[in-house]
N, C-alpha and C. Protein backbone atom coordinates (compact mmCIF):
# COMPACT_ATOMS: atom_id res chain seq x y z
N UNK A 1 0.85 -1.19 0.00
CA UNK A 1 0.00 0.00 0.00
C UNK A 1 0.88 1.24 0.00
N UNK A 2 0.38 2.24 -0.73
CA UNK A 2 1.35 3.15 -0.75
C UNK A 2 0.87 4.37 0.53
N UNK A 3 1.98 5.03 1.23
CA UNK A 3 1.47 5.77 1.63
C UNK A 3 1.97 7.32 1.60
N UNK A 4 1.14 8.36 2.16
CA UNK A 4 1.41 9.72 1.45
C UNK A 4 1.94 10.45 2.27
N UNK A 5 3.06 10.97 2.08
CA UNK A 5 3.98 12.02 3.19
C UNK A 5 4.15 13.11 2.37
N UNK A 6 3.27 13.87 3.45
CA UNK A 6 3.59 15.30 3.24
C UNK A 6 4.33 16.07 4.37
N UNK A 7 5.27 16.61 4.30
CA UNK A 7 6.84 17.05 4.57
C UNK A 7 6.61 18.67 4.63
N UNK A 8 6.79 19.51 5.40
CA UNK A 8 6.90 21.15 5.08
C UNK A 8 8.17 21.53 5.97
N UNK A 9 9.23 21.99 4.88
CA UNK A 9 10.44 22.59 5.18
C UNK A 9 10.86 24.07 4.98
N UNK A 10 11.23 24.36 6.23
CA UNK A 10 11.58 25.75 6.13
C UNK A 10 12.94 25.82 5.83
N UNK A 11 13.20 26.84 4.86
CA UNK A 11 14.43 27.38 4.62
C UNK A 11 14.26 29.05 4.40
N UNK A 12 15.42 29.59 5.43
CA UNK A 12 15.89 31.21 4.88
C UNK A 12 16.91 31.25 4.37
N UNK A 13 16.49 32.62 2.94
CA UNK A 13 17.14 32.64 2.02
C UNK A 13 17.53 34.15 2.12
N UNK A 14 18.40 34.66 1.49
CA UNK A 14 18.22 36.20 2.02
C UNK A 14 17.13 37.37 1.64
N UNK A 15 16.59 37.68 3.33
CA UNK A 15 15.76 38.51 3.14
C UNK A 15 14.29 37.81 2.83
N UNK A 16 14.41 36.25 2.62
CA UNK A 16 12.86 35.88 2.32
C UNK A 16 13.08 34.05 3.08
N UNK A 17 11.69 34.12 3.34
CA UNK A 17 11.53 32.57 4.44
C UNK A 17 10.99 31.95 3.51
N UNK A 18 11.27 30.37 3.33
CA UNK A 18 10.41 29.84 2.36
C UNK A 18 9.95 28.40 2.71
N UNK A 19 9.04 27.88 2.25
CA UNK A 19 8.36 27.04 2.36
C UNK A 19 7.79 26.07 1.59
N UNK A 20 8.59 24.91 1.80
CA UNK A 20 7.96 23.50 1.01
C UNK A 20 7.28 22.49 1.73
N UNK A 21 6.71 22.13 0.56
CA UNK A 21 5.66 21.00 0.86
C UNK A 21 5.94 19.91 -0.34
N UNK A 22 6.46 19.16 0.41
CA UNK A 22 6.83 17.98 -0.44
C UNK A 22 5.60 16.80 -0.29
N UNK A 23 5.44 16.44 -1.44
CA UNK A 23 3.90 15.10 -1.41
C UNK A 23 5.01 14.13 -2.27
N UNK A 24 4.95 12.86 -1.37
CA UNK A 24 5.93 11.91 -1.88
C UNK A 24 5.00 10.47 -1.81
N UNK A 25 5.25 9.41 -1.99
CA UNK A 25 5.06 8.06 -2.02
C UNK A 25 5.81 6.83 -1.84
N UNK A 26 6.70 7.26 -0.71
CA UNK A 26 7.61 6.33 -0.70
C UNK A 26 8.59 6.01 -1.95
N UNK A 27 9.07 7.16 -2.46
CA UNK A 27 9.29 7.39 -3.85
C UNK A 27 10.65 6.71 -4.08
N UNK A 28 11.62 6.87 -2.80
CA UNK A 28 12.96 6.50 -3.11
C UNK A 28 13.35 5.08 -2.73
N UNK A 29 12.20 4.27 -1.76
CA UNK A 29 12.58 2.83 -1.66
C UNK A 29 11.59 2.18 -2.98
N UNK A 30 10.49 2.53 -3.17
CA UNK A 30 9.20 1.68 -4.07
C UNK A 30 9.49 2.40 -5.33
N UNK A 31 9.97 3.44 -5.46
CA UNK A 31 9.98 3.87 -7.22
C UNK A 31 8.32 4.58 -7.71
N UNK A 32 7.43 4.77 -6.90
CA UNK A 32 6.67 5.26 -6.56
C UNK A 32 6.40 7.33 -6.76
N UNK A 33 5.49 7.55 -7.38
CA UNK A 33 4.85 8.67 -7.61
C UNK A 33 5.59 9.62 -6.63
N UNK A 34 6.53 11.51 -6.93
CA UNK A 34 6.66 12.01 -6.16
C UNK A 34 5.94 13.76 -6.99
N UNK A 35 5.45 14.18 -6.21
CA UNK A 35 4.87 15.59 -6.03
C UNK A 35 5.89 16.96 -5.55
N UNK A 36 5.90 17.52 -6.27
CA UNK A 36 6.28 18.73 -5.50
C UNK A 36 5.28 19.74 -5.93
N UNK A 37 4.69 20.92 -4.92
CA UNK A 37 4.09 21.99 -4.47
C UNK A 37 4.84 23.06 -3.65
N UNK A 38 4.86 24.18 -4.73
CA UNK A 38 5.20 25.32 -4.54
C UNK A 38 4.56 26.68 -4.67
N UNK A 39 4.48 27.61 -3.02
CA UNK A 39 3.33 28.26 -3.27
C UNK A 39 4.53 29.59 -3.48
N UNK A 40 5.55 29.83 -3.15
CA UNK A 40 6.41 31.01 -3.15
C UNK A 40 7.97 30.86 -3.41
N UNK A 41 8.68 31.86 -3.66
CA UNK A 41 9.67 31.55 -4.01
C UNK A 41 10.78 30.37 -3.64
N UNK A 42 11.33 30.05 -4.53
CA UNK A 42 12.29 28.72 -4.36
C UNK A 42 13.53 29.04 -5.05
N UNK A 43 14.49 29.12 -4.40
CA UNK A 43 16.14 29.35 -4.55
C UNK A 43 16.82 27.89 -4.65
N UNK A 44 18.14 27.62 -4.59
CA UNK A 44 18.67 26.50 -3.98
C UNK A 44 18.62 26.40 -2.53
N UNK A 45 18.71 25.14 -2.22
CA UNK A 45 18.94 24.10 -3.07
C UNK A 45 17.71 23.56 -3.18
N UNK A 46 16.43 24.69 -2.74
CA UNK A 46 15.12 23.92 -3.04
C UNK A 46 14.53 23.37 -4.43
N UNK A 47 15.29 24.25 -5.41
CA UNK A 47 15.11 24.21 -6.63
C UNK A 47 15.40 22.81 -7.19
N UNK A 48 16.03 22.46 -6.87
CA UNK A 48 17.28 20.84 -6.97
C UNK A 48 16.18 19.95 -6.45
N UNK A 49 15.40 19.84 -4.94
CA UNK A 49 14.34 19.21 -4.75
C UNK A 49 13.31 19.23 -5.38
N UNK A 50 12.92 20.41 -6.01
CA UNK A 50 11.55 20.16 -7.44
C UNK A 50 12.30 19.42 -8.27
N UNK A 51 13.34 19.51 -8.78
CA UNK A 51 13.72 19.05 -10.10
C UNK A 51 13.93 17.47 -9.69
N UNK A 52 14.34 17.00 -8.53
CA UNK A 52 14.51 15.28 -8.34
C UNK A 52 12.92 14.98 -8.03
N UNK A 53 12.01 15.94 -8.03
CA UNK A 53 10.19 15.17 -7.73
C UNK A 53 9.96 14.59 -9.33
N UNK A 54 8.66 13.81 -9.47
CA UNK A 54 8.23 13.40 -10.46
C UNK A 54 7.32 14.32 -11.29
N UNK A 55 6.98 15.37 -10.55
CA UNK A 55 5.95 16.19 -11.26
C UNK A 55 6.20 17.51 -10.32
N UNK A 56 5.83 18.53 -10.52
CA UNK A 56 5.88 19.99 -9.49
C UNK A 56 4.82 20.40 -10.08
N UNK A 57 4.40 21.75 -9.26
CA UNK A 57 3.32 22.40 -10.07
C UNK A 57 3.40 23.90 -8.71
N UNK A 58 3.27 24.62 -9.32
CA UNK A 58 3.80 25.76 -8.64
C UNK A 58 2.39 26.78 -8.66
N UNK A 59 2.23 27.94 -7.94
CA UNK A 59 1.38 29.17 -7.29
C UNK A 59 1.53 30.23 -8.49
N UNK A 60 0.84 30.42 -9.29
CA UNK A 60 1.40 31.69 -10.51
C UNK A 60 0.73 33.12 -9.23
N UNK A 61 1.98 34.13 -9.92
CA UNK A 61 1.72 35.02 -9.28
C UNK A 61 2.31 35.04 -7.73
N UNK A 62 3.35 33.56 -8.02
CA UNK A 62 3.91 33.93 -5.79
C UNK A 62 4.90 33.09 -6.51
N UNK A 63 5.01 32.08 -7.18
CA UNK A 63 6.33 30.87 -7.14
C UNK A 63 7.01 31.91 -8.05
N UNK A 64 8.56 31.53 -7.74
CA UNK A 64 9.23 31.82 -8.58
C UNK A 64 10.33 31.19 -8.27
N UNK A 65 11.21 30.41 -9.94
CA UNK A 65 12.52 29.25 -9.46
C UNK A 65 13.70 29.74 -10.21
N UNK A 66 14.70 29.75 -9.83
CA UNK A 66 16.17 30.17 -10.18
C UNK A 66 17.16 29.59 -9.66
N UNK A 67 18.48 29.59 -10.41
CA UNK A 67 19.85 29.15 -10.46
C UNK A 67 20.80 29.76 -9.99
N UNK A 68 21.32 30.27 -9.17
CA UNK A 68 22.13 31.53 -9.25
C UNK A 68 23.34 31.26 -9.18
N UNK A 69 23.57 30.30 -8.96
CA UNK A 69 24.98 29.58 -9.09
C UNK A 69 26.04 30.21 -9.40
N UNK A 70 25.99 30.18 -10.68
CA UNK A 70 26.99 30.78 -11.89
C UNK A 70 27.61 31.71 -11.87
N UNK A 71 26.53 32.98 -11.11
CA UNK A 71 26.70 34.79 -10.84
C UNK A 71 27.68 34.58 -9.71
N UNK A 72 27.99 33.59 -8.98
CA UNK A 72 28.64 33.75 -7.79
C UNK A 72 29.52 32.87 -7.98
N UNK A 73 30.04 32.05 -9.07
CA UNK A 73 31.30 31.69 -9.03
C UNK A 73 31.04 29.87 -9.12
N UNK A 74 30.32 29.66 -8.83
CA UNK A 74 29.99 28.37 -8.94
C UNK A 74 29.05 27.38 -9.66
N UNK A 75 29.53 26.10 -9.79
CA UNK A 75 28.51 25.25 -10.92
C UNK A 75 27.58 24.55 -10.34
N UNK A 76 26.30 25.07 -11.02
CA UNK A 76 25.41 24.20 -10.12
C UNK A 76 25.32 22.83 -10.00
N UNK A 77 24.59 22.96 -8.77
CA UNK A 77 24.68 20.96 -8.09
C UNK A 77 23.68 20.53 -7.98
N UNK A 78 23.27 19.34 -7.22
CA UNK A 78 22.42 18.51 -7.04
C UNK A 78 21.39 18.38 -8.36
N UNK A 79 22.45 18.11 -9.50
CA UNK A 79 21.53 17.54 -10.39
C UNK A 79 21.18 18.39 -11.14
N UNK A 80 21.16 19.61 -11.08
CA UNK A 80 20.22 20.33 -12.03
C UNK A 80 21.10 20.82 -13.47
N UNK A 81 22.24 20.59 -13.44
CA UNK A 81 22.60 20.83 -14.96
C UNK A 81 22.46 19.38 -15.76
N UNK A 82 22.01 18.27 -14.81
CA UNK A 82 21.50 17.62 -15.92
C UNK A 82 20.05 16.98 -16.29
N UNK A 83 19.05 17.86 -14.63
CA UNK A 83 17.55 17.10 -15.13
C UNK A 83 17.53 18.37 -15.79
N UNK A 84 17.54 19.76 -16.23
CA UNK A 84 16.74 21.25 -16.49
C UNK A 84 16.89 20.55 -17.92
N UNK A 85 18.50 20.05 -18.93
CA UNK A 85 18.00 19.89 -20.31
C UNK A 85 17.56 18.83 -20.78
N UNK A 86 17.08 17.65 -19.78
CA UNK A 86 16.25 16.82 -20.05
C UNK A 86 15.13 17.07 -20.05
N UNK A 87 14.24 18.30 -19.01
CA UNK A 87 13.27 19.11 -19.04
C UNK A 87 12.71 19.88 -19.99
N UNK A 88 13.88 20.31 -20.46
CA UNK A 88 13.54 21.48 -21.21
C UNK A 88 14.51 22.07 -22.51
N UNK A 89 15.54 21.11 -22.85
CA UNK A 89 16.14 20.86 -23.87
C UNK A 89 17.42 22.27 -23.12
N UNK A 90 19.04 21.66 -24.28
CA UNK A 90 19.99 22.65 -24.07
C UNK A 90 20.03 24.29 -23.91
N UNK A 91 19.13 24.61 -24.80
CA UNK A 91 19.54 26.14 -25.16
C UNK A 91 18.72 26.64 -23.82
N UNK A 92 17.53 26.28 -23.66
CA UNK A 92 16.43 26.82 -21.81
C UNK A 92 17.36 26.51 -21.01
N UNK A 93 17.62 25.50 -20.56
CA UNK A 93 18.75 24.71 -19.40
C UNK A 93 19.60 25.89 -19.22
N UNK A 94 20.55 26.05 -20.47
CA UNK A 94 21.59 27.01 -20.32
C UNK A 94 20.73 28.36 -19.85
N UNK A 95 19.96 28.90 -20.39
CA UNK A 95 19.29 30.10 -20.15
C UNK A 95 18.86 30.83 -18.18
N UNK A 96 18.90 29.43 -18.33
CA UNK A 96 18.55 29.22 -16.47
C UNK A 96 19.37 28.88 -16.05
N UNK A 97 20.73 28.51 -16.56
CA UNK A 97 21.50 28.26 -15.23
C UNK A 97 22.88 29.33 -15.66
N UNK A 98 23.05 29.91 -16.68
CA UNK A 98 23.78 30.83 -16.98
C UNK A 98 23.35 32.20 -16.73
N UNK A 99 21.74 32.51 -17.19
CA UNK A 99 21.20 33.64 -17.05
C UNK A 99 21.05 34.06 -15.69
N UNK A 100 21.13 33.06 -14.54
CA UNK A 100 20.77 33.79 -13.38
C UNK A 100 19.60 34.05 -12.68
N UNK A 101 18.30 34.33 -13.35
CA UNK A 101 17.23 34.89 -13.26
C UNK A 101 16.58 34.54 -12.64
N UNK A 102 15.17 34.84 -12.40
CA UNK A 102 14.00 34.41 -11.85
C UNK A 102 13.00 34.45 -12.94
N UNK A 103 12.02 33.21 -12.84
CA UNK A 103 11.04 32.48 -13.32
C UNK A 103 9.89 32.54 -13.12
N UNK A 104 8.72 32.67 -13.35
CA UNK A 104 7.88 33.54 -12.73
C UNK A 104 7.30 31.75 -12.70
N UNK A 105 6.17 31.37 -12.74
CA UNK A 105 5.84 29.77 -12.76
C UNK A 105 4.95 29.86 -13.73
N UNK A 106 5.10 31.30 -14.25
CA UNK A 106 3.60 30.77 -15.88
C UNK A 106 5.21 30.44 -16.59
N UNK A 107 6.03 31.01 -16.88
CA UNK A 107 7.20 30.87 -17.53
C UNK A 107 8.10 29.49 -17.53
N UNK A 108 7.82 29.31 -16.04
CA UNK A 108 8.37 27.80 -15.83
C UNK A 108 7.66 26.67 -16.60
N UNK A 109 6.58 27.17 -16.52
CA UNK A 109 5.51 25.57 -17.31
C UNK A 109 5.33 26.33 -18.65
N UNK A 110 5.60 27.62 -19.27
CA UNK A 110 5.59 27.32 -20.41
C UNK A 110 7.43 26.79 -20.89
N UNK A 111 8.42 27.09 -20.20
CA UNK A 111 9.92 26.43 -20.05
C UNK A 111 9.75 24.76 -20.30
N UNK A 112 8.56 23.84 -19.74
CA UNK A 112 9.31 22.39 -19.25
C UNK A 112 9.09 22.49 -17.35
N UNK A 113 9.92 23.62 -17.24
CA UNK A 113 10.50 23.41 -15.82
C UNK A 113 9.69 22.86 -14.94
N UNK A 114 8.52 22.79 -14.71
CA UNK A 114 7.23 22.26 -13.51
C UNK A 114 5.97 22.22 -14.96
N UNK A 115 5.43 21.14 -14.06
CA UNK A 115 3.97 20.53 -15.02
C UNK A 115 3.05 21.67 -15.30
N UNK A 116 2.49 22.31 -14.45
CA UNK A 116 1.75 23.14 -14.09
C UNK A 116 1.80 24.30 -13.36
N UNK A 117 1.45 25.53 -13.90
CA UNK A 117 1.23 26.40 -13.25
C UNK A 117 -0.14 27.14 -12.61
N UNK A 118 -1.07 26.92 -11.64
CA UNK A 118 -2.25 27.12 -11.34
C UNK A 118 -2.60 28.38 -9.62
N UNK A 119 -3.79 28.74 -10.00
CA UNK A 119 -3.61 30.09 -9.10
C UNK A 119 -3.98 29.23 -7.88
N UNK A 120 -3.12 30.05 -6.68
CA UNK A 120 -3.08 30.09 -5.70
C UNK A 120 -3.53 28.99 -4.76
N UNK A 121 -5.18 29.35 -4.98
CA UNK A 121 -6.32 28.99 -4.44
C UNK A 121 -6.56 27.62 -4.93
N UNK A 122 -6.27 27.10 -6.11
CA UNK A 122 -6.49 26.01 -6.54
C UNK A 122 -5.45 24.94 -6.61
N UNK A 123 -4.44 25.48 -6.00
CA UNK A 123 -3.18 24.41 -6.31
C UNK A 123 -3.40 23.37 -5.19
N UNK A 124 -3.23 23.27 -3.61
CA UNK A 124 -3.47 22.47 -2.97
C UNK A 124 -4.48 21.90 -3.16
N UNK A 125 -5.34 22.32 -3.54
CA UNK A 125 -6.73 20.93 -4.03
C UNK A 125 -6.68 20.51 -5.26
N UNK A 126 -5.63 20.76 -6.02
CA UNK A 126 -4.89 19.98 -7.18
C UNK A 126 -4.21 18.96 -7.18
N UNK A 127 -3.19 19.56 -6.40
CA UNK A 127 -2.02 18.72 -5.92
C UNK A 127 -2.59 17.06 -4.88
N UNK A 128 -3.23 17.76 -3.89
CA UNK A 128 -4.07 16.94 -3.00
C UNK A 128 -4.72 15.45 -3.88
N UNK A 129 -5.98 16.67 -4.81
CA UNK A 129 -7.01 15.44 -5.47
C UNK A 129 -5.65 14.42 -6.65
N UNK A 130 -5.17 15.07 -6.73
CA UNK A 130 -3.89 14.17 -8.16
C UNK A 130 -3.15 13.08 -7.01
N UNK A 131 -2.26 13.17 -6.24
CA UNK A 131 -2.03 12.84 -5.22
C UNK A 131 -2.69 11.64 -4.93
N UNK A 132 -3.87 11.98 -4.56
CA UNK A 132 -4.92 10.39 -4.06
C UNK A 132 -5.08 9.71 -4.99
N UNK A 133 -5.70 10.21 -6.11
CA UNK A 133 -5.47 9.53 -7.51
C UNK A 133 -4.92 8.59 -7.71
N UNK A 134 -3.31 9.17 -7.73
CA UNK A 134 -2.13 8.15 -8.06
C UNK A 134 -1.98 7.07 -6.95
N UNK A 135 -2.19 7.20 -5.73
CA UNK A 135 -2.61 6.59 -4.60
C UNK A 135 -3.39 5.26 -4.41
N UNK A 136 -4.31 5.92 -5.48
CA UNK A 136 -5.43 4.92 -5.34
C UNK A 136 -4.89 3.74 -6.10
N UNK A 137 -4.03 4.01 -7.26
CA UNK A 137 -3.94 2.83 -8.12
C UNK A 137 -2.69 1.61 -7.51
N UNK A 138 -3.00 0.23 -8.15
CA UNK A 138 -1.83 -0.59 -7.81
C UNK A 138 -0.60 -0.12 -7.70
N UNK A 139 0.01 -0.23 -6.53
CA UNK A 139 1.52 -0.09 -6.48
C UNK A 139 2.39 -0.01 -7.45
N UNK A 140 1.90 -1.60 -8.03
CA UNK A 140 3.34 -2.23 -8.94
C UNK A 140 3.00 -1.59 -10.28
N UNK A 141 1.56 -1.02 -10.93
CA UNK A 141 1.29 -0.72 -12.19
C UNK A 141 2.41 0.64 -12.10
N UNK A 142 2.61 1.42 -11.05
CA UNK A 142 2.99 2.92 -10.93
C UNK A 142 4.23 2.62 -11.15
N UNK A 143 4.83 1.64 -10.44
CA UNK A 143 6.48 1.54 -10.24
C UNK A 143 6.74 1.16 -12.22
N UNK A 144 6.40 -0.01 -11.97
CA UNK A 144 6.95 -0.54 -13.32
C UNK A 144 6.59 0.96 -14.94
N UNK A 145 5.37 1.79 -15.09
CA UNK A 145 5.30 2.59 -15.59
C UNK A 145 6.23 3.95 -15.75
N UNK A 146 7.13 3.54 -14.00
CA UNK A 146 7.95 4.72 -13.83
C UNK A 146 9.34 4.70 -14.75
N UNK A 147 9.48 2.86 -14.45
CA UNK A 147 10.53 2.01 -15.12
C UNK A 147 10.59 2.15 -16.30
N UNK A 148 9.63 2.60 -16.88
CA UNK A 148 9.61 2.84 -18.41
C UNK A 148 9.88 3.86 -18.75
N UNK A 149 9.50 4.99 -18.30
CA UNK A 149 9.28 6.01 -18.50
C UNK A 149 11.21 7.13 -18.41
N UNK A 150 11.42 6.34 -17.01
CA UNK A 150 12.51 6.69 -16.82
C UNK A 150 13.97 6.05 -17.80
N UNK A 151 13.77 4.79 -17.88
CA UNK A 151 14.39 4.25 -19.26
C UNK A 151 14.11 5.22 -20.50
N UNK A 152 13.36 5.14 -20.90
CA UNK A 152 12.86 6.21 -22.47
C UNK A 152 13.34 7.54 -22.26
N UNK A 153 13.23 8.15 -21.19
CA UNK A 153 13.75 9.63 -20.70
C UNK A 153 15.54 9.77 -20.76
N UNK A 154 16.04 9.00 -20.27
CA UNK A 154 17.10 8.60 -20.40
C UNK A 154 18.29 7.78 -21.10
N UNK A 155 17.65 7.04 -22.31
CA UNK A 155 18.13 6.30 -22.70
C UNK A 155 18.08 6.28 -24.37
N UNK A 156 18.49 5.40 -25.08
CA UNK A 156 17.60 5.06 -26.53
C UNK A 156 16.18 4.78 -26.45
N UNK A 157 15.92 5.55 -27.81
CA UNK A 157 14.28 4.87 -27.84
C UNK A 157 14.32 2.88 -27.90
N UNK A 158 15.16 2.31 -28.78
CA UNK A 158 15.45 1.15 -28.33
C UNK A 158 15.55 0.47 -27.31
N UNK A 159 16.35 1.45 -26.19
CA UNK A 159 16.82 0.63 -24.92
C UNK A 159 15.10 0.72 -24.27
N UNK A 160 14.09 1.90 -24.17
CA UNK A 160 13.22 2.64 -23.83
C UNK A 160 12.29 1.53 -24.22
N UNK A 161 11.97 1.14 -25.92
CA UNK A 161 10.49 0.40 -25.66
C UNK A 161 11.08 -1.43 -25.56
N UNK A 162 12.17 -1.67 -25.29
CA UNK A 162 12.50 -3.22 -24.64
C UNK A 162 11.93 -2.87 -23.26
N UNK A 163 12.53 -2.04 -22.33
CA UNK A 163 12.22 -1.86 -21.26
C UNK A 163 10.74 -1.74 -21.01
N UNK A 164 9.66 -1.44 -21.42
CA UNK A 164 8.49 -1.25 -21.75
C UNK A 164 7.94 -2.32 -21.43
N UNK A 165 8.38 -3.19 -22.75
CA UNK A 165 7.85 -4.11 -23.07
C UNK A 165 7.98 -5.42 -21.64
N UNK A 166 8.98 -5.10 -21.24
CA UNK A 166 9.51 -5.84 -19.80
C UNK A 166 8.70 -5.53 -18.99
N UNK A 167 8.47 -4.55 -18.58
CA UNK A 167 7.67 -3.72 -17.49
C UNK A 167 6.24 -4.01 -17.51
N UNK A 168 5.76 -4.04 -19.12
CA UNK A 168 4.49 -4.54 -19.18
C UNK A 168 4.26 -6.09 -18.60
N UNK A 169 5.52 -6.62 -19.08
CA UNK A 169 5.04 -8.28 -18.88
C UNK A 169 5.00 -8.47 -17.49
N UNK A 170 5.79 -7.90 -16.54
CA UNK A 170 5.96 -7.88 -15.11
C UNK A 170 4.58 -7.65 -14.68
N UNK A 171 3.95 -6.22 -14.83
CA UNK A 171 2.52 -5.92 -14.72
C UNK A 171 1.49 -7.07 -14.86
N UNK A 172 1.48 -7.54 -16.34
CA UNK A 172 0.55 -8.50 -16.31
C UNK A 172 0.71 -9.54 -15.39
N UNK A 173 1.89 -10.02 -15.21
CA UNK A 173 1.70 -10.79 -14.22
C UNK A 173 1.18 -11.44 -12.51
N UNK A 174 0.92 -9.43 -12.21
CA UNK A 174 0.63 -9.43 -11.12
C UNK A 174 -0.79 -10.25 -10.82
N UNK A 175 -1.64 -10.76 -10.17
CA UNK A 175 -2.45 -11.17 -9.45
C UNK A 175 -3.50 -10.23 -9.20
N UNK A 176 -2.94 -8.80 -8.91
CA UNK A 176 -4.11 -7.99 -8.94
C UNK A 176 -4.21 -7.44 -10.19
N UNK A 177 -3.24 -7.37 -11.08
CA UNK A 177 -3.88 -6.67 -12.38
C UNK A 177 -4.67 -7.93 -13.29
N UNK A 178 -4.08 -8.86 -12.74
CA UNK A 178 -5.56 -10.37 -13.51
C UNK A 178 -6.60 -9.78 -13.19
N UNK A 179 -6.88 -9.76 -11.93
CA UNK A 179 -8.15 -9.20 -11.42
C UNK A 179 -8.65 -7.80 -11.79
N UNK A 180 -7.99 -6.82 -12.25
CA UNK A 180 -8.91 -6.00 -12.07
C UNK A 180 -9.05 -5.58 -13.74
N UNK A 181 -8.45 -6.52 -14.68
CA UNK A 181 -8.61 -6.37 -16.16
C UNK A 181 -9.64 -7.10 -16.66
N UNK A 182 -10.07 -8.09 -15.83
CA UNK A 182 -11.16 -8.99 -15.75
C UNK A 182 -12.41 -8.00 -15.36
N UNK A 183 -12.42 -7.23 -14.55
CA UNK A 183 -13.01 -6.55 -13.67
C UNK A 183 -13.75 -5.40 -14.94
N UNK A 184 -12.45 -4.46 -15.64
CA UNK A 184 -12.63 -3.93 -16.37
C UNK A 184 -13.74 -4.15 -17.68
N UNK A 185 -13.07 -5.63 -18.24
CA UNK A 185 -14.04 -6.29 -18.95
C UNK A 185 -15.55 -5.95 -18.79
N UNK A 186 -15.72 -6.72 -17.73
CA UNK A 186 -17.06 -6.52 -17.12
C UNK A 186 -18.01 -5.48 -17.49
N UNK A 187 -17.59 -4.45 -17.11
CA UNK A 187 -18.11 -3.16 -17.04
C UNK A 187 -17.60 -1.70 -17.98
N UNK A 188 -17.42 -2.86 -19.44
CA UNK A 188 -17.10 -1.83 -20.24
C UNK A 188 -16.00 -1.67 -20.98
N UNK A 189 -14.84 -2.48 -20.53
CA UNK A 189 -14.02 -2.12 -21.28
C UNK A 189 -13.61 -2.75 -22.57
N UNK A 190 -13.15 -2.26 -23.80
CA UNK A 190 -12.66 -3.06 -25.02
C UNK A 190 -14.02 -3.43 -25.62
N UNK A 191 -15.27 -2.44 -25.45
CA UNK A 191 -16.40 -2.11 -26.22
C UNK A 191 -16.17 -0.67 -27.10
N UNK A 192 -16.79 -0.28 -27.82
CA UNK A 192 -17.26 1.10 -28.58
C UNK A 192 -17.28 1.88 -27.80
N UNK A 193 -18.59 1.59 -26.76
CA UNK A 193 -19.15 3.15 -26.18
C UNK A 193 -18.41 2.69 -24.77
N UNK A 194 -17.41 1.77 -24.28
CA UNK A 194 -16.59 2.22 -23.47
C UNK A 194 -15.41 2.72 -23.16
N UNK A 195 -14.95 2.23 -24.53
CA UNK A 195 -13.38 2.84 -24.68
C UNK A 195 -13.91 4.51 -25.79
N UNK A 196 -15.15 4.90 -25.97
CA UNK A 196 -15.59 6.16 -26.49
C UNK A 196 -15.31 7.27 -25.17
N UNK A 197 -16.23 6.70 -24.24
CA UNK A 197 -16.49 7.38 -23.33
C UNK A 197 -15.46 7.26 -21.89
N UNK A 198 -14.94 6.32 -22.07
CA UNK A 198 -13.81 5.86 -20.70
C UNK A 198 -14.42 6.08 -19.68
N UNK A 199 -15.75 5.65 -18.86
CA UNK A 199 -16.58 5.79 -18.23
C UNK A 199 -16.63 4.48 -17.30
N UNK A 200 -15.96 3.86 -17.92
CA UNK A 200 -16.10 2.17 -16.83
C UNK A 200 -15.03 2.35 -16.00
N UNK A 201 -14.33 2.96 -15.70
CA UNK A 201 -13.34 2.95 -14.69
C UNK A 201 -14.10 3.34 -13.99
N UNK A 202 -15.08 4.32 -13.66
CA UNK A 202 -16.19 4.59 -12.13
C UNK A 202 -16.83 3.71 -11.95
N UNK A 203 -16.93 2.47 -12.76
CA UNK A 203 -17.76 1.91 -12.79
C UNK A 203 -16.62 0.62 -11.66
N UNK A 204 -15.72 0.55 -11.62
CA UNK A 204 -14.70 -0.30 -10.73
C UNK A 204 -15.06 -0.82 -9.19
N UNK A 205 -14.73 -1.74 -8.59
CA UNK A 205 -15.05 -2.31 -7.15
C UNK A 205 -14.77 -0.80 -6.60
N UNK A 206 -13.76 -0.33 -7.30
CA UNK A 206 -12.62 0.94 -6.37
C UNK A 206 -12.81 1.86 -7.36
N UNK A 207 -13.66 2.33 -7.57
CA UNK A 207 -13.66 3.84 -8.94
C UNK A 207 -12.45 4.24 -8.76
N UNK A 208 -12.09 4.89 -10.00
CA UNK A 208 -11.37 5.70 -10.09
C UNK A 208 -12.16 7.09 -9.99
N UNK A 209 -11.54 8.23 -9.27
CA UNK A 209 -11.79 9.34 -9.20
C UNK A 209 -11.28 10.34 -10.35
């Protein structure tokens, strides 16, 4: 079963206090779904912690993410000169970690840099409802999907859909995905008007939300 830790860390930066909220899933032993939520500015090395989550999604109008590394003599660390141009390709990467700057978070998600940028008011009941979501589903479907995903991100498209294809067979094998593809059947799936409408998943022992 997976379970959900939410984490709030303070760090001062100069002249400003800041505040994370990390939504994780047991992400670094299970390979498991990680969240980051950001309602205000983020410097290092918080910046480095969005960029190792699986998804971020930031406060437009309060988040804002930067590098500053460079201006002061040094190369940035924990990773980020090499997830930003996997994010967001060479020439952005460089732009952000050479330029120095600040990011406003509509800029970041139109960058790559975080999934989403959403106001204020709506981000924690974003983050939250997505969160349970991913929660809700089999363990092993999440891990092994991650396995793929992270192969293909990283690798040849070759090395990427072998690995896939591995990951899938692992999946099927599980015991609960027998069951709940059977399940699916049932109530819709691999018909017309259910794979039209994708409506049989509420229809599940365990809806999906």
């Amino acid at each position: 079963m997976l379970s959900v830790l939410t984490e709030r860390v303070a760090r001062v930066s100069p002249g400003h206090f800041t505040d994370i909220r990390v939504m994780s899933f047991d992400m670094a032993r299970h390979g498991n779904a990680a969240l980051f939520q950001r309602e205000e500015k983020i410097l290092l090395p918080l910046s480095e912690i969005a960029l190792a989550m699986d998804m971020c999604f930031a406060a437009v109008g309060k988040a804002i993410f930067g590098q500053p590394e460079v201006a002061i003599g040094l190369v940035p660390g924990g990773g980020s000169t090499q997830r930003l141009p996997r994010l967001m390709g060479r020439g952005r990467a460089l732009e952000v970690l050479l330029g120095c700057n600040d990011f406003s978070a509509e800029q970041a998600e139109r960058y790559g840099y975080i999934n989403r940028a959403l106001p204020a008011d709506e981000l924690t009941p974003f983050v939250e409802k997505l969160a349970h979501r991913i929660a809700s589903f089999p363990a092993h479907a999440i891990a092994h999907a991650k396995a793929a995903v992270d192969t293909g991100a990283f690798r040849s498209m070759a090395e990427g859909l072998l690995v896939e294809a591995h990951e899938s067979d692992l999946s099927v094998a599980s015991e609960v995905t027998q069951a709940r593809v059977k399940e699916v059947l049932t109530v819709g799936a691999e018909t017309y008007d259910g794979e039209l409408e994708m409506d049989y998943l509420s229809r599940l022992s365990s809806p999906v939300r």
